[in-house]
Protein backbone atom coordinates (compact mmCIF):
# COMPACT_ATOMS: atom_id res chain seq x y z
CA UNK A 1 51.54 6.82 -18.78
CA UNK A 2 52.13 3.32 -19.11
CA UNK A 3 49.36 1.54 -22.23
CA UNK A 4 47.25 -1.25 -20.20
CA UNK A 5 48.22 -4.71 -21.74
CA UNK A 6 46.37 -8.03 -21.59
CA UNK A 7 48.21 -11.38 -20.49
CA UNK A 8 46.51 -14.35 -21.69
CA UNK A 9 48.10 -16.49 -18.94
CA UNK A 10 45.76 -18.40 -16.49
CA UNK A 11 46.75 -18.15 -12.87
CA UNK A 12 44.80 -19.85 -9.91
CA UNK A 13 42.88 -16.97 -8.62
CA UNK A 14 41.30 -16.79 -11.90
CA UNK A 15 40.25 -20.42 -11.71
CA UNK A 16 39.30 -20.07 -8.38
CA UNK A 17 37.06 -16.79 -9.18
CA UNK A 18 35.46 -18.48 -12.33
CA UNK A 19 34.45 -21.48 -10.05
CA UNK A 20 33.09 -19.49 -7.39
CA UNK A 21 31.16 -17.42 -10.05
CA UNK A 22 29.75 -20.69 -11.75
CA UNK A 23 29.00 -22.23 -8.55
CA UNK A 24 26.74 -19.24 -7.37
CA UNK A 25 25.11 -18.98 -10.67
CA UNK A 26 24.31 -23.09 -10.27
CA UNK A 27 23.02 -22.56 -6.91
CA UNK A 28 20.80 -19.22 -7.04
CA UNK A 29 19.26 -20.84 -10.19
CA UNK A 30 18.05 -24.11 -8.06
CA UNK A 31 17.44 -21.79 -5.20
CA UNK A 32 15.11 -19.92 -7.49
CA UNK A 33 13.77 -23.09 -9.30
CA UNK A 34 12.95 -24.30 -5.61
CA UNK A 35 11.38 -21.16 -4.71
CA UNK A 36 8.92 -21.12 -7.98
CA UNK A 37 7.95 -24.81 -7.29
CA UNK A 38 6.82 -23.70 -3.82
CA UNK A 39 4.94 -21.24 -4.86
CA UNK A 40 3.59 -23.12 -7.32
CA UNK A 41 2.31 -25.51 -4.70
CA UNK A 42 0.88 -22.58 -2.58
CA UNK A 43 -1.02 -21.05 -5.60
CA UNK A 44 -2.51 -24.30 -6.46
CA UNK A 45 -3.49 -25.03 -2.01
CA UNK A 46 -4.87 -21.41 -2.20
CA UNK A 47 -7.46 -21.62 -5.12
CA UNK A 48 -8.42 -24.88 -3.61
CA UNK A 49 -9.21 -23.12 -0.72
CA UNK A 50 -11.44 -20.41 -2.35
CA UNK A 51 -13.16 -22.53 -3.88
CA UNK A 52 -14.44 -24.59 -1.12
CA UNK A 53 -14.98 -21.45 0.29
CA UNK A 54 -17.35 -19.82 -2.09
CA UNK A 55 -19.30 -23.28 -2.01
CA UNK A 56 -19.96 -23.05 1.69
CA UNK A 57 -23.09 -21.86 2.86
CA UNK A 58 -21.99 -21.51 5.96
CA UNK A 59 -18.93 -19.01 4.62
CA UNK A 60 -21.99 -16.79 3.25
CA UNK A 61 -23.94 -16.69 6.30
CA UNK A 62 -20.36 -15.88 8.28
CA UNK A 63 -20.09 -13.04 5.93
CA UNK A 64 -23.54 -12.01 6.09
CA UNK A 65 -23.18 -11.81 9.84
CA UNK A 66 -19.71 -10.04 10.07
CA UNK A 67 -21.60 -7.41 7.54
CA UNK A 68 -24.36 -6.98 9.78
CA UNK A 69 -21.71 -6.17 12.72
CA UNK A 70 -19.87 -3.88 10.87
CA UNK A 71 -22.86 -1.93 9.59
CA UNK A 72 -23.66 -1.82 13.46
CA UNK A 73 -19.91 -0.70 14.44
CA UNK A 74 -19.78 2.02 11.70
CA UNK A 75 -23.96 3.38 13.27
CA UNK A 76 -22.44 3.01 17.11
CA UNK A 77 -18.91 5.22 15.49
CA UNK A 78 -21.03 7.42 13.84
CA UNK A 79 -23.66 8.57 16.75
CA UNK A 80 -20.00 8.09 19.50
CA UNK A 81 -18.96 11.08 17.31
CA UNK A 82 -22.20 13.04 17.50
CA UNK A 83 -22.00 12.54 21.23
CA UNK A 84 -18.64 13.68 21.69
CA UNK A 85 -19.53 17.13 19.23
CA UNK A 86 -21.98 17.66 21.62
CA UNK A 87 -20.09 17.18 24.81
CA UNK A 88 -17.41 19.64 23.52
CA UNK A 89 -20.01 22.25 23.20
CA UNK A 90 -21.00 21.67 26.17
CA UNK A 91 -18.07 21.91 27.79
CA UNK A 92 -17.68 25.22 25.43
CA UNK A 93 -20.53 26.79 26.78
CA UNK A 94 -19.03 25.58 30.43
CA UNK A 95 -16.13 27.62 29.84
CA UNK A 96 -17.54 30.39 28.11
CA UNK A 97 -19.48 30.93 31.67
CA UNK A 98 -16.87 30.58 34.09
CA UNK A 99 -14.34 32.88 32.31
CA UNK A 100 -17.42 35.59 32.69
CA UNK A 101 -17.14 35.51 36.76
């Protein structure tokens, strides 16, 4: 088995690698610093945002309302699901009777 040995001559492919490498180092770090900026710039629209929302009245009585509809949609689920217990019983009992004959 031959020992491994290290030549310390430069040849283009190595240039050519090491540029490539530093290159797309250099460009995913400004892709990156771009990337934080924007965010940066979204973070600061979005708490603007919230706030104007929490100091509109109107925002409360939206959310008011939308609670109010939900508390109704969650009364009309729950007695749609009593209904339905009793129409399979129903429909039990149905059964039950015509198997008999």
């Amino acid at each position: 088995m031959t020992k491994p040995t290290f030549d310390m001559r430069i040849s283009l492919g190595n240039i050519i690698a090491a540029a490539a490498f530093a290159l797309s180092v250099a460009g995913a770090y400004y892709a990156l610093r771009s990337d934080a900026s924007a965010n940066q710039q979204d973070i600061t629209e979005i708490k603007g945002s919230i706030s104007d929302l929490q100091q509109s009245s109107a925002t409360k009585e939206d959310v008011k309302f939308l609670q109010s509809r939900v508390s109704g949609i969650e009364a009309y689920k729950d007695d749609t699901i009593d209904r339905m217990a009793r129409v399979e019983t129903k429909v039990d009992q149905v059964l039950k009777e015509l198997q008999k004959r």
